[in-house]
PDB file of N, CA and C in Angstrom:
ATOM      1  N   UNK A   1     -14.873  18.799  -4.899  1.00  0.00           N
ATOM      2  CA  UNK A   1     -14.379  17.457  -4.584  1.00  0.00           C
ATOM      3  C   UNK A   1     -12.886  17.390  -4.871  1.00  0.00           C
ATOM      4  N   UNK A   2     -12.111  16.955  -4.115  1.00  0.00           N
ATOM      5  CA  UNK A   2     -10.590  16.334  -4.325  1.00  0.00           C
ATOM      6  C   UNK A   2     -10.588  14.983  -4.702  1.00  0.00           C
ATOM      7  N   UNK A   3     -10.228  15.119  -5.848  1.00  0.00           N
ATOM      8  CA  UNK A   3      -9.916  13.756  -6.881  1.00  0.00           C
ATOM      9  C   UNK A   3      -8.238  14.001  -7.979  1.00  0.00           C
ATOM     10  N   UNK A   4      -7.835  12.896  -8.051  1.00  0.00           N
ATOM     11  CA  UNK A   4      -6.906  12.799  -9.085  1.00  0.00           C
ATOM     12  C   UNK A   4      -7.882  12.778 -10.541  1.00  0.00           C
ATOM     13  N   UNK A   5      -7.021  13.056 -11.396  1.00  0.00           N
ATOM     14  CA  UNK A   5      -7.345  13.024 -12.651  1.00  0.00           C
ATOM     15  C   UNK A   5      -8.661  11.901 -13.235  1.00  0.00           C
ATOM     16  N   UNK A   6      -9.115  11.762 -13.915  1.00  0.00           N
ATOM     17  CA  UNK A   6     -10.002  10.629 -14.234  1.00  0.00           C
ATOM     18  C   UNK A   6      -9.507   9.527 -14.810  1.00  0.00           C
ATOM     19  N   UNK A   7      -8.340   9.619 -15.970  1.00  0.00           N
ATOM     20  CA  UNK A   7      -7.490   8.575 -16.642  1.00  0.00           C
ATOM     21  C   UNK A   7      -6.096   8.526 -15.494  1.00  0.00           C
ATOM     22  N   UNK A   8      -5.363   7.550 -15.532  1.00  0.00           N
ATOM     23  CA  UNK A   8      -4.401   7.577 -14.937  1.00  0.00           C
ATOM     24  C   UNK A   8      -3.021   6.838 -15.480  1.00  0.00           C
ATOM     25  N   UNK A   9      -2.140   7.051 -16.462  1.00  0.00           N
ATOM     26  CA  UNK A   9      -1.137   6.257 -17.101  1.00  0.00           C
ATOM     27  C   UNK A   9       0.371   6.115 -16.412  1.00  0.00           C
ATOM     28  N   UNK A  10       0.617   4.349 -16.465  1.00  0.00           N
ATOM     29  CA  UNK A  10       1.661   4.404 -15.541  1.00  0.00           C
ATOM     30  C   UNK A  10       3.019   4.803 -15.769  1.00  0.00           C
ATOM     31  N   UNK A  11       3.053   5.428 -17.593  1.00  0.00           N
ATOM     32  CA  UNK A  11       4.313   5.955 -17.535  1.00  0.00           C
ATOM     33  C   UNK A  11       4.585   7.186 -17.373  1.00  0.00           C
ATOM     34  N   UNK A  12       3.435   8.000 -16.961  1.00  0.00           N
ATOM     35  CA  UNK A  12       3.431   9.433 -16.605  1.00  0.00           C
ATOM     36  C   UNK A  12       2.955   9.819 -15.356  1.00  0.00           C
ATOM     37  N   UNK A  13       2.707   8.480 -14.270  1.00  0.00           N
ATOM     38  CA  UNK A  13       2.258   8.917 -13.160  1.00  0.00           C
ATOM     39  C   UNK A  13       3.033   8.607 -11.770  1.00  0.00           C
ATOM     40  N   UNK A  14       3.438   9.874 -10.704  1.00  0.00           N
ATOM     41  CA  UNK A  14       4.803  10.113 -10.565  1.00  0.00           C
ATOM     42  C   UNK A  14       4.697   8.415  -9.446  1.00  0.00           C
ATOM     43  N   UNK A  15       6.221   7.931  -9.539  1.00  0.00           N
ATOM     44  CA  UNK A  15       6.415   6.674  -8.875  1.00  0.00           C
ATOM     45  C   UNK A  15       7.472   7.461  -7.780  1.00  0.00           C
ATOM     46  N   UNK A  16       7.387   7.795  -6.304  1.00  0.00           N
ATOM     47  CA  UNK A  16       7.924   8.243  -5.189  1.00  0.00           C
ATOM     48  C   UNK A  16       8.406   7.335  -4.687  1.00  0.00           C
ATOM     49  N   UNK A  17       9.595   7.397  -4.382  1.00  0.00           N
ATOM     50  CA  UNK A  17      10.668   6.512  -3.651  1.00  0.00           C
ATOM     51  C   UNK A  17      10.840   7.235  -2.026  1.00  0.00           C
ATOM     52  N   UNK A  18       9.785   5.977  -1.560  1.00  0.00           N
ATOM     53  CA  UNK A  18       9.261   6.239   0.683  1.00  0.00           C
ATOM     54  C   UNK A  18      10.274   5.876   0.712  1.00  0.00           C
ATOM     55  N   UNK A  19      11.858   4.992  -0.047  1.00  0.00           N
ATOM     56  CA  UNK A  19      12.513   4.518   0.709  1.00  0.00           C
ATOM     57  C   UNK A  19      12.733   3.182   1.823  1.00  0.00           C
ATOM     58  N   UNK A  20      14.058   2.588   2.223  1.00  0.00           N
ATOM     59  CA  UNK A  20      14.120   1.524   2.597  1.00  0.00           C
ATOM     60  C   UNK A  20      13.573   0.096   1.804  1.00  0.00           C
ATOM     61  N   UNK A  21      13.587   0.599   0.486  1.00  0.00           N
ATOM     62  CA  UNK A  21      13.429  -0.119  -0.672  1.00  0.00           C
ATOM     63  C   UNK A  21      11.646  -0.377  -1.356  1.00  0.00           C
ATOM     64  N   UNK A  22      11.178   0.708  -0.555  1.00  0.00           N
ATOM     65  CA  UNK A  22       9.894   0.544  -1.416  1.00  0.00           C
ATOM     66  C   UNK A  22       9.776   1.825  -1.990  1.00  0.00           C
ATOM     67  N   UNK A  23       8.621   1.683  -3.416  1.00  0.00           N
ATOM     68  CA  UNK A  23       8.602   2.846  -4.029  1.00  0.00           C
ATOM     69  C   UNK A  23       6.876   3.167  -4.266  1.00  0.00           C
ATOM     70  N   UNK A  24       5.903   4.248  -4.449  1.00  0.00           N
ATOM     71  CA  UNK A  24       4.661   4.145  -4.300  1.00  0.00           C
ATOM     72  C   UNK A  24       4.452   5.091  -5.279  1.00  0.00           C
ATOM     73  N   UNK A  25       3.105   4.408  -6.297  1.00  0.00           N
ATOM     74  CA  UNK A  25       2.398   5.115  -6.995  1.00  0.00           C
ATOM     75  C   UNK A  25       0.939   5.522  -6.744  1.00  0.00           C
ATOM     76  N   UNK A  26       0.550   6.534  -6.758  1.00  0.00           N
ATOM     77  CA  UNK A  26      -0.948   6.935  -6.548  1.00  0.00           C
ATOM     78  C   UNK A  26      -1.362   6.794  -7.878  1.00  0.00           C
ATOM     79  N   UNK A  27      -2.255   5.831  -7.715  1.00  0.00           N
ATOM     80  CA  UNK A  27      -3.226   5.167  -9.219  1.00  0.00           C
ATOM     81  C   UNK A  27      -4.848   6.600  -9.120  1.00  0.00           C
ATOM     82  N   UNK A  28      -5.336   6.828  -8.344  1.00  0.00           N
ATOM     83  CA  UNK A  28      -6.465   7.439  -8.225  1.00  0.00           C
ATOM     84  C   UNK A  28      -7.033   7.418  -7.001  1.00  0.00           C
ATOM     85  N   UNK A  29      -7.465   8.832  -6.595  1.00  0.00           N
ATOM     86  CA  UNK A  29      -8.404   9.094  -5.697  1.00  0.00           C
ATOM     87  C   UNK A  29      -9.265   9.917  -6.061  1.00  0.00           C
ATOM     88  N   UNK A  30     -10.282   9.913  -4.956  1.00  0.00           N
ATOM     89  CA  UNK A  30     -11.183  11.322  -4.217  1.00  0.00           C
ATOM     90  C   UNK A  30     -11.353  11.409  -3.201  1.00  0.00           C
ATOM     91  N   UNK A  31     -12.342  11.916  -2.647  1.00  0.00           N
ATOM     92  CA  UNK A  31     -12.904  12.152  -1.115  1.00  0.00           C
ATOM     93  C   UNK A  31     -13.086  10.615  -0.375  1.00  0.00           C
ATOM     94  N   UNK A  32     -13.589   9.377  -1.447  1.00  0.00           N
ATOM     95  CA  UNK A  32     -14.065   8.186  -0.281  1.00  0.00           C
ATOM     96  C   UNK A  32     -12.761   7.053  -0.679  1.00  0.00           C
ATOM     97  N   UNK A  33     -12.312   7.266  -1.546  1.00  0.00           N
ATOM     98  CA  UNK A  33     -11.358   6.191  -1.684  1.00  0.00           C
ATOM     99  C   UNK A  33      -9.973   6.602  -2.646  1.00  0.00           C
ATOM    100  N   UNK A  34      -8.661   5.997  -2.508  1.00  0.00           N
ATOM    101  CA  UNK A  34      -7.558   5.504  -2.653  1.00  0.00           C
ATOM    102  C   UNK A  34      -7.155   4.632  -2.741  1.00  0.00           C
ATOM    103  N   UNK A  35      -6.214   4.482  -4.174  1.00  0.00           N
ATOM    104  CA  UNK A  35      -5.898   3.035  -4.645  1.00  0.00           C
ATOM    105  C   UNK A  35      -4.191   3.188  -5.076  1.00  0.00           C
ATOM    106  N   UNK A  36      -3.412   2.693  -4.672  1.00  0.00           N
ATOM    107  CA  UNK A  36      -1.922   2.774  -4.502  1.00  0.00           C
ATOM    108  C   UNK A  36      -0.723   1.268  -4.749  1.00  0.00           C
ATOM    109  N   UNK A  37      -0.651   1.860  -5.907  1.00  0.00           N
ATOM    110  CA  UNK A  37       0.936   0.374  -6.454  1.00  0.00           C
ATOM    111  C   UNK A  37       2.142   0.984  -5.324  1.00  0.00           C
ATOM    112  N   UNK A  38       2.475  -0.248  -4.570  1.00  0.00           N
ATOM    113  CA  UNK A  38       3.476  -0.313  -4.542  1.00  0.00           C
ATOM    114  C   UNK A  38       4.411  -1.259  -4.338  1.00  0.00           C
ATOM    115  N   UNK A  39       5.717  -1.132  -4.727  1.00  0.00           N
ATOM    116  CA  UNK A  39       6.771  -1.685  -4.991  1.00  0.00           C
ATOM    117  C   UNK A  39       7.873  -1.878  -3.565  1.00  0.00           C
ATOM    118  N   UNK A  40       8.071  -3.519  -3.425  1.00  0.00           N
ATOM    119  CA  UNK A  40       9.169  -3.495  -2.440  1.00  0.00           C
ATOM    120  C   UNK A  40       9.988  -4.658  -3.209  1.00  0.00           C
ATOM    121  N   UNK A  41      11.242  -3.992  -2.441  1.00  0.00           N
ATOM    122  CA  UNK A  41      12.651  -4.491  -3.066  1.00  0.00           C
ATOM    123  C   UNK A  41      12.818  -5.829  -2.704  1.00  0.00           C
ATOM    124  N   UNK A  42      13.499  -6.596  -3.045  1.00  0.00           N
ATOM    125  CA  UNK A  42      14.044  -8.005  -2.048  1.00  0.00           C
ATOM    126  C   UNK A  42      14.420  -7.707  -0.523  1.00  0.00           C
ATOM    127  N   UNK A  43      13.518  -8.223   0.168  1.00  0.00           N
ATOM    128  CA  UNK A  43      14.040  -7.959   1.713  1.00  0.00           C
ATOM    129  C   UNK A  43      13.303  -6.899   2.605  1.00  0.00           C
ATOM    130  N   UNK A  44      12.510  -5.645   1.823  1.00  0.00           N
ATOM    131  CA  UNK A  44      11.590  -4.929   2.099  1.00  0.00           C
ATOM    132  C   UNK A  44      10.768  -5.121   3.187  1.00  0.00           C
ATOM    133  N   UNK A  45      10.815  -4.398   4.082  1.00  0.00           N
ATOM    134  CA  UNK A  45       9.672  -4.514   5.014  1.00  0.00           C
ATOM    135  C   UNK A  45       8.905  -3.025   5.413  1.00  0.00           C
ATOM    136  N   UNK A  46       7.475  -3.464   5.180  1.00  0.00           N
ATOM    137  CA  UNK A  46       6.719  -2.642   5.522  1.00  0.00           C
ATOM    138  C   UNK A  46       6.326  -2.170   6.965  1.00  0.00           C
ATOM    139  N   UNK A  47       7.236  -1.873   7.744  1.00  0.00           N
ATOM    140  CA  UNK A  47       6.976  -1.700   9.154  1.00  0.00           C
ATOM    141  C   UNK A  47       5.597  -1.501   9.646  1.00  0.00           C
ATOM    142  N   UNK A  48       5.253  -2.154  10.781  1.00  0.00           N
ATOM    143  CA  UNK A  48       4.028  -2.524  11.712  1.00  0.00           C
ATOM    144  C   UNK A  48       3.327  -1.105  11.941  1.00  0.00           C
ATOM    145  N   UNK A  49       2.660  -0.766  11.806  1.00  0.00           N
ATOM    146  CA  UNK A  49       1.653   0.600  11.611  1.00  0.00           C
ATOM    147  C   UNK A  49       0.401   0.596  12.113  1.00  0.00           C
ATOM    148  N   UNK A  50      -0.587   1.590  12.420  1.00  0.00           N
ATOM    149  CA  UNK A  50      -2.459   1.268  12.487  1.00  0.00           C
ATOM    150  C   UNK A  50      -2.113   2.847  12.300  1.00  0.00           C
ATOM    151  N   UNK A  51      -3.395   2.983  10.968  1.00  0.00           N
ATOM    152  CA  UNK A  51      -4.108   3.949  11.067  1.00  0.00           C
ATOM    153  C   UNK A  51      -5.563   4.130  10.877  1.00  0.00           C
ATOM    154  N   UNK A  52      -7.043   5.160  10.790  1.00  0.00           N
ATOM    155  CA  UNK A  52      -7.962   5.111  10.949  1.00  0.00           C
ATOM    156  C   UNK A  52      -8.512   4.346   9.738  1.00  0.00           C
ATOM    157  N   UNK A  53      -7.972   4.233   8.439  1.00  0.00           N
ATOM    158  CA  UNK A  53      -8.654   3.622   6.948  1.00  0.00           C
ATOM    159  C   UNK A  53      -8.800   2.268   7.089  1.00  0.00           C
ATOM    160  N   UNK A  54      -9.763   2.149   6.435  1.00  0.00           N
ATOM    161  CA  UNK A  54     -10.061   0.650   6.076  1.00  0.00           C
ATOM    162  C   UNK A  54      -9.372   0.532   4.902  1.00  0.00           C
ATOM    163  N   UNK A  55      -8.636  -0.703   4.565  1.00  0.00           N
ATOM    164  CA  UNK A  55      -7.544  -1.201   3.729  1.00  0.00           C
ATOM    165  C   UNK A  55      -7.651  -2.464   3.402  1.00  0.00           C
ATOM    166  N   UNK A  56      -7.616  -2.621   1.685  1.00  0.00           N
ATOM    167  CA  UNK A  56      -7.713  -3.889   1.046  1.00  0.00           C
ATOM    168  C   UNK A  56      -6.190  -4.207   0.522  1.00  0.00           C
ATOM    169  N   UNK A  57      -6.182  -5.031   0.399  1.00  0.00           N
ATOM    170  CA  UNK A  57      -4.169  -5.270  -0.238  1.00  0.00           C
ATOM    171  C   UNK A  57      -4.091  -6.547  -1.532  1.00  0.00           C
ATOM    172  N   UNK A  58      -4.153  -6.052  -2.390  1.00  0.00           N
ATOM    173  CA  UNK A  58      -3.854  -7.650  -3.681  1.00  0.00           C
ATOM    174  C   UNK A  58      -2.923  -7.861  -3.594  1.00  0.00           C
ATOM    175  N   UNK A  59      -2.388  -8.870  -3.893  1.00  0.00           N
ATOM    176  CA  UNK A  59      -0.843  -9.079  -4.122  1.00  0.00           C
ATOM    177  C   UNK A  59      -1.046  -9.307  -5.723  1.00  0.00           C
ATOM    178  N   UNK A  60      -0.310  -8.803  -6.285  1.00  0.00           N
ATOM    179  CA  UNK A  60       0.129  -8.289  -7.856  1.00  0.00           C
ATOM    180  C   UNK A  60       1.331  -9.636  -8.309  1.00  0.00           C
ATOM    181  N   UNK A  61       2.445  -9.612  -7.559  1.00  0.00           N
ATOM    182  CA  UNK A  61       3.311 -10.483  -7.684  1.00  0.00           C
ATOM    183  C   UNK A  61       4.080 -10.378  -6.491  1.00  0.00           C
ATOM    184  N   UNK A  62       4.893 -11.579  -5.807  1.00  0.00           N
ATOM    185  CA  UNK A  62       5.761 -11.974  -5.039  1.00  0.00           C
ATOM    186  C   UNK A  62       5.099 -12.715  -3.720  1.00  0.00           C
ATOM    187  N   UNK A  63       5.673 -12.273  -2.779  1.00  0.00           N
ATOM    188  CA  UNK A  63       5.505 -13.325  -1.548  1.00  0.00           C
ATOM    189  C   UNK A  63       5.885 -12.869  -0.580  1.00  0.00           C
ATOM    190  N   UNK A  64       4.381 -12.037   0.272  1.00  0.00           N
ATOM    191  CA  UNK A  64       4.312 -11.450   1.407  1.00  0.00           C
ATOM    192  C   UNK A  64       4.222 -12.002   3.102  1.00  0.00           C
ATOM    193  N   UNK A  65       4.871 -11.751   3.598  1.00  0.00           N
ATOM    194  CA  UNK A  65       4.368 -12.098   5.329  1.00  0.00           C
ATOM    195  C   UNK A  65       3.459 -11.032   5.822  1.00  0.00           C
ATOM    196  N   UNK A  66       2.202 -10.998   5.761  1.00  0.00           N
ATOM    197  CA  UNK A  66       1.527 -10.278   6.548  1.00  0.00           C
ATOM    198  C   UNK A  66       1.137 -10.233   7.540  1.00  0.00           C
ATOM    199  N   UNK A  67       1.398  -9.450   8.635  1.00  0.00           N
ATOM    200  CA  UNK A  67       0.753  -9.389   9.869  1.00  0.00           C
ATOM    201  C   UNK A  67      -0.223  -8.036   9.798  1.00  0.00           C
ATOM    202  N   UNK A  68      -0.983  -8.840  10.945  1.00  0.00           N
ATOM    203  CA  UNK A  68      -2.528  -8.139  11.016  1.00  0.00           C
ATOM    204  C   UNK A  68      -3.080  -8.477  12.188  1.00  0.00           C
ATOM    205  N   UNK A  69      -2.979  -7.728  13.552  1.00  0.00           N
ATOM    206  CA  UNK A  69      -2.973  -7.515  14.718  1.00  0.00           C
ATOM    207  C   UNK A  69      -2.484  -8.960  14.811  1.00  0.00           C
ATOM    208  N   UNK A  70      -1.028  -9.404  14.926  1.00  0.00           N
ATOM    209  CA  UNK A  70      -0.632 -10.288  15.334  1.00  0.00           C
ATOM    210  C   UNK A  70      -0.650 -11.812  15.017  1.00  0.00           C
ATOM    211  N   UNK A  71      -1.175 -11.741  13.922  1.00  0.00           N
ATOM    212  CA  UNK A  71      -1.398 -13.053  12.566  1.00  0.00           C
ATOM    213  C   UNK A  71      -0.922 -13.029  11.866  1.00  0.00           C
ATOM    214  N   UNK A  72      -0.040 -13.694  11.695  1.00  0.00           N
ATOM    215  CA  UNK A  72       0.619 -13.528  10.417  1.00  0.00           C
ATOM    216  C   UNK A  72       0.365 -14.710   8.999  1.00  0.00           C
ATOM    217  N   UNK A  73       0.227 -14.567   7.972  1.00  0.00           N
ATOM    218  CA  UNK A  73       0.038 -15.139   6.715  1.00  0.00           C
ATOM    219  C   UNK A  73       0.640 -14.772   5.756  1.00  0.00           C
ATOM    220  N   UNK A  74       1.196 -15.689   5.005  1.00  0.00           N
ATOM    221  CA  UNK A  74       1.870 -15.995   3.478  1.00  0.00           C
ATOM    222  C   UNK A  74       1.247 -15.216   2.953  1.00  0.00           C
ATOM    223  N   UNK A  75       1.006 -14.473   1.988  1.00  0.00           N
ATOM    224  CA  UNK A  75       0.279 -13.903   0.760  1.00  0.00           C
ATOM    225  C   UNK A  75       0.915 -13.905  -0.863  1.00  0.00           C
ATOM    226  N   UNK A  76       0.333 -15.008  -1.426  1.00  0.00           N
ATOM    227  CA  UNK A  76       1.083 -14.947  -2.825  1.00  0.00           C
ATOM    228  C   UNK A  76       0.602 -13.993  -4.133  1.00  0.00           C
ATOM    229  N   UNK A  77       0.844 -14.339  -5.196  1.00  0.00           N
ATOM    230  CA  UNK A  77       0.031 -13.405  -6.039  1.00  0.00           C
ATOM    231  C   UNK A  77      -1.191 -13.671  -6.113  1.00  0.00           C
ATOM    232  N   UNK A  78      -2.497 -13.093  -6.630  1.00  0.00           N
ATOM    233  CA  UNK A  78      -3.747 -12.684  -6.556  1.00  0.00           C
ATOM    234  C   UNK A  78      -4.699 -13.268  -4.961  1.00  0.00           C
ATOM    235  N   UNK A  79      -3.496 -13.096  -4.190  1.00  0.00           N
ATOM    236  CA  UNK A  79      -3.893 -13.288  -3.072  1.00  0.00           C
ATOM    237  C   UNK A  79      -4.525 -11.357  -2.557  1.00  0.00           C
ATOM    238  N   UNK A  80      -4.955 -11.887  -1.291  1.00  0.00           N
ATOM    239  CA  UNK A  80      -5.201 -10.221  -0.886  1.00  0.00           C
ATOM    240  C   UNK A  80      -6.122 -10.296   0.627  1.00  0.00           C
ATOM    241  N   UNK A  81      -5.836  -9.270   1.223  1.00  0.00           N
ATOM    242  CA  UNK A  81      -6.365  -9.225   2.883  1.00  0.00           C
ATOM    243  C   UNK A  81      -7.159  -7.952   3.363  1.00  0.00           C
ATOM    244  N   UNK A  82      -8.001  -8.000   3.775  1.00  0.00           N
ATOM    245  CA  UNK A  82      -8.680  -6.645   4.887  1.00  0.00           C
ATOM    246  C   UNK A  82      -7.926  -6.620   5.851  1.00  0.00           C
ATOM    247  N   UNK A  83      -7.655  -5.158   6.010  1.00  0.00           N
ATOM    248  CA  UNK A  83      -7.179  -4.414   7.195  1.00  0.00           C
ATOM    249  C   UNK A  83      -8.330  -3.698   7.571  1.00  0.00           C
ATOM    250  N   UNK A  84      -8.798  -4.082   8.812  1.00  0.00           N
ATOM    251  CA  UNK A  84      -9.632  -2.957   9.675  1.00  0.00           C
ATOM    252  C   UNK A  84      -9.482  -1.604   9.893  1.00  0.00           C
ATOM    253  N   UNK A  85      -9.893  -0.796  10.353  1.00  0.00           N
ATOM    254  CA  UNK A  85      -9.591   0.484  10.611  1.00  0.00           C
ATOM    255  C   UNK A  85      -8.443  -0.071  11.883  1.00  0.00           C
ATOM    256  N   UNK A  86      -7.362   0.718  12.206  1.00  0.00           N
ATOM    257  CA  UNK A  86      -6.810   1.097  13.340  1.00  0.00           C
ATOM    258  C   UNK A  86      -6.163  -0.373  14.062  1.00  0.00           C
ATOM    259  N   UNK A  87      -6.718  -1.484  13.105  1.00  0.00           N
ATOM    260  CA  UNK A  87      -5.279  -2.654  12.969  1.00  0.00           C
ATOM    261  C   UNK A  87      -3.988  -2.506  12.699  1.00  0.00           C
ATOM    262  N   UNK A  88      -3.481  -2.866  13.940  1.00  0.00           N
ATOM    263  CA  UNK A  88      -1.637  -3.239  13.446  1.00  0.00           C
ATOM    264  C   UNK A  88      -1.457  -3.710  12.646  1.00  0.00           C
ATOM    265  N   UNK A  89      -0.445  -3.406  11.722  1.00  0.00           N
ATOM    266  CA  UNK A  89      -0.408  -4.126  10.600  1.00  0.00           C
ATOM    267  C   UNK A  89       1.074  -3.751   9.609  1.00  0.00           C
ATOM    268  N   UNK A  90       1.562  -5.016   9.001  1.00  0.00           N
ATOM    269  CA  UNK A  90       2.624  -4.441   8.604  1.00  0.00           C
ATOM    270  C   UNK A  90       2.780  -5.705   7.423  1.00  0.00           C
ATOM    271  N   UNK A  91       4.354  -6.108   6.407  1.00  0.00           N
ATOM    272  CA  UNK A  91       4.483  -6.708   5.701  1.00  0.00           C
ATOM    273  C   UNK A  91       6.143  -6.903   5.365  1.00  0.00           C
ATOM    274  N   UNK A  92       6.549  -8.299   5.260  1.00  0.00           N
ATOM    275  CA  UNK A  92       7.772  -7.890   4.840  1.00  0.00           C
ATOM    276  C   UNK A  92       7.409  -9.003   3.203  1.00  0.00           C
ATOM    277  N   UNK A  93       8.760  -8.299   2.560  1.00  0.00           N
ATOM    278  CA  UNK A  93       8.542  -9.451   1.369  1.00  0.00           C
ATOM    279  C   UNK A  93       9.849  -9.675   0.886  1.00  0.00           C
ATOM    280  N   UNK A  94      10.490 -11.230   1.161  1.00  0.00           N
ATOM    281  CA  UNK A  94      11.838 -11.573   1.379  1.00  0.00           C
ATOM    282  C   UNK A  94      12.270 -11.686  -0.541  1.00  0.00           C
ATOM    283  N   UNK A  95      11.269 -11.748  -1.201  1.00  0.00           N
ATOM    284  CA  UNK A  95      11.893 -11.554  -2.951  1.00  0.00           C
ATOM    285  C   UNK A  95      11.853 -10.735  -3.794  1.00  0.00           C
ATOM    286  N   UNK A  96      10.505  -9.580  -3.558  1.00  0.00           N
ATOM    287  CA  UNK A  96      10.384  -8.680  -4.049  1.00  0.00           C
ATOM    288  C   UNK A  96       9.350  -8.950  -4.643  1.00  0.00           C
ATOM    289  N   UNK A  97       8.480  -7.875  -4.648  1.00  0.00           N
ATOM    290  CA  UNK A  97       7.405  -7.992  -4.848  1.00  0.00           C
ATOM    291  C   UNK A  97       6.424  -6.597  -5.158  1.00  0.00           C
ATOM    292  N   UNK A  98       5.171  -6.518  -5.583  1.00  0.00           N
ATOM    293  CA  UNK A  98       4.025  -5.731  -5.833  1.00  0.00           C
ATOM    294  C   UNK A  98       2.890  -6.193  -5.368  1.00  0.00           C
ATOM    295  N   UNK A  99       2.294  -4.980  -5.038  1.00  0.00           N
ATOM    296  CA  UNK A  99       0.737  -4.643  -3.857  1.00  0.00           C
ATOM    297  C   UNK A  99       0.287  -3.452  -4.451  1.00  0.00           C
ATOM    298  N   UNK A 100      -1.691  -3.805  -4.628  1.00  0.00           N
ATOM    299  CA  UNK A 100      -2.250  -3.099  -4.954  1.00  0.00           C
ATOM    300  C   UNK A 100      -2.552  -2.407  -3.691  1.00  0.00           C
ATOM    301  N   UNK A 101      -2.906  -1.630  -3.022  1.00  0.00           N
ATOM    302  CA  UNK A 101      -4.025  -0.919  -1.485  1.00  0.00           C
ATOM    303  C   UNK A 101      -4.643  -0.124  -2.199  1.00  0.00           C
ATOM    304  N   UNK A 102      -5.792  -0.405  -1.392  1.00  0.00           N
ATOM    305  CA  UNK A 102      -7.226   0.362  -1.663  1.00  0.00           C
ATOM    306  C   UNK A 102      -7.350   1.050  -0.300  1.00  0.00           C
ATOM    307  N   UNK A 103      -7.528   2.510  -0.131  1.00  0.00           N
ATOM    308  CA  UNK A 103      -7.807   3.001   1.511  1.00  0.00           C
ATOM    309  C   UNK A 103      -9.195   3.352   1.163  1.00  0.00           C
ATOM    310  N   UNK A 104      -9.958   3.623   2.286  1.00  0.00           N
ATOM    311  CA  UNK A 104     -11.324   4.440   2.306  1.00  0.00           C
ATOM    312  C   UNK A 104     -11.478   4.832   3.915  1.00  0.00           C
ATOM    313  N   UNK A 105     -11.282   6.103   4.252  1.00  0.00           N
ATOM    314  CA  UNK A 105     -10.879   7.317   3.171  1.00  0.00           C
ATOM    315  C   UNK A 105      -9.582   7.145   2.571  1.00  0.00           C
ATOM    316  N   UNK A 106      -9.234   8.193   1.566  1.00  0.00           N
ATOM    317  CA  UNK A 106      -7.821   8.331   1.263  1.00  0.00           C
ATOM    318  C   UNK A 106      -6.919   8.850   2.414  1.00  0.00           C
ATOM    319  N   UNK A 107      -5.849   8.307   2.273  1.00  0.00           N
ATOM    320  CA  UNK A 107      -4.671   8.482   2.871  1.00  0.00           C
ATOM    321  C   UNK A 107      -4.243  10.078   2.615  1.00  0.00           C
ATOM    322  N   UNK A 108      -4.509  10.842   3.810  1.00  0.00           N
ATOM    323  CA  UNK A 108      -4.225  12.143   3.555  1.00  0.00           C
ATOM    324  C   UNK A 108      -2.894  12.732   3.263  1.00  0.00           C
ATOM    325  N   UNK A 109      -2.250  12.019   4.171  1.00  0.00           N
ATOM    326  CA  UNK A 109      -0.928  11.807   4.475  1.00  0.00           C
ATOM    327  C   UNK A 109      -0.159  11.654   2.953  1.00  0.00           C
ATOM    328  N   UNK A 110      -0.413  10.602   2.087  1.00  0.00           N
ATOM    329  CA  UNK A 110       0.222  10.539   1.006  1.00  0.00           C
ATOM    330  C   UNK A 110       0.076  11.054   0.231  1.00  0.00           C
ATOM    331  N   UNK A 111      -1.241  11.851   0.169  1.00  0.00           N
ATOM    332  CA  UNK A 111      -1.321  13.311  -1.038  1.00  0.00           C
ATOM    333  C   UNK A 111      -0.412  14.526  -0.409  1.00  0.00           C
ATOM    334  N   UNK A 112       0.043  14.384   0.913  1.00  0.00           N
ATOM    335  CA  UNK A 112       0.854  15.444   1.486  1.00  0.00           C
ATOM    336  C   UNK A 112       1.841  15.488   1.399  1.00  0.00           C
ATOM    337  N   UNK A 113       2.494  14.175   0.400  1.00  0.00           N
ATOM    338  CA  UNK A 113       3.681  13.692   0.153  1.00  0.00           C
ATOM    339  C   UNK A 113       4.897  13.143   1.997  1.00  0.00           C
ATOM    340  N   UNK A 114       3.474  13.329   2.710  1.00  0.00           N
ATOM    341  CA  UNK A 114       4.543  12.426   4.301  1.00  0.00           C
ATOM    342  C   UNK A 114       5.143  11.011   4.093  1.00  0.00           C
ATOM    343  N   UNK A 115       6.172  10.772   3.850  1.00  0.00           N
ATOM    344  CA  UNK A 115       6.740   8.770   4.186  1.00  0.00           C
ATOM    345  C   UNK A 115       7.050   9.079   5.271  1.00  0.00           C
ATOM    346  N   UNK A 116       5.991   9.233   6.534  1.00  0.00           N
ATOM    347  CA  UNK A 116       6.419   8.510   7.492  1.00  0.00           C
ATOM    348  C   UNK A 116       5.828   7.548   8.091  1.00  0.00           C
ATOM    349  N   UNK A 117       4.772   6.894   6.851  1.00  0.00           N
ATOM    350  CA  UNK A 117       4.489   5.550   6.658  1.00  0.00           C
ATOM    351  C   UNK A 117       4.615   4.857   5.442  1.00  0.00           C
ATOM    352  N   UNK A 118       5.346   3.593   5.795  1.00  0.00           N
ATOM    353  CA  UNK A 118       5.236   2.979   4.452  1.00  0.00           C
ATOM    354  C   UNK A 118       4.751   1.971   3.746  1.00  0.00           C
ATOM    355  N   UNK A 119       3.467   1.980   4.201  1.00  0.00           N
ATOM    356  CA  UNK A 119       2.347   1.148   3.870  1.00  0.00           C
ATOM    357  C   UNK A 119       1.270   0.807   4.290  1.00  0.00           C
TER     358      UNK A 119
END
């Protein structure tokens, strides 16, 4: 099985800078799921994307615009949204802010260390 560690501490677990002002931590995976902090700057936008995972999103702190095939909604803190598989989908956040994502499967891509998505 491919899994991260079993404990996971956030001052030893690496925080990757995707750039254009967001930064991403891998909290834990395995084979069915992925769970990922990340960080956007004031002004940050998560450009419009679809890929095959199903995706949950908390908001941790700040104040998101989410779109989600073409809907867009406010998202404040302990707010949070489903992404379908293979929904457009993207986020900007005009103050800065933190997001939990949950993928299932994991995001292969980000254990491969690819940003050529950023969120």
């Amino acid at each position: 099985m491919n899994q991260s560690d079993v404990f996971s501490y956030a001052n030893t677990t690496e925080i990757e800078d995707i750039g254009g002002g967001l930064k991403r931590q891998i909290l834990g995976y395995n084979d069915e799921l992925m769970m990922v902090k990340i960080w956007f700057d004031k002004g940050a936008i998560g450009y419009n994307h679809a890929h095959r995972h199903s995706q949950i999103t908390y908001i941790v702190e700040g104040e998101f615009y989410f779109n989600i095939d073409g809907v867009t909604k406010v998202l404040s803190a302990g707010d949070s949204c489903l992404i379908p598989p293979h929904a457009d989908h993207g986020a900007t956040c005009p103050m800065g802010g933190i997001l939990i994502d949950t993928f299932s499967p994991p995001r292969e891509d980000f254990l491969r260390g690819n940003n050529n998505e950023n969120h």
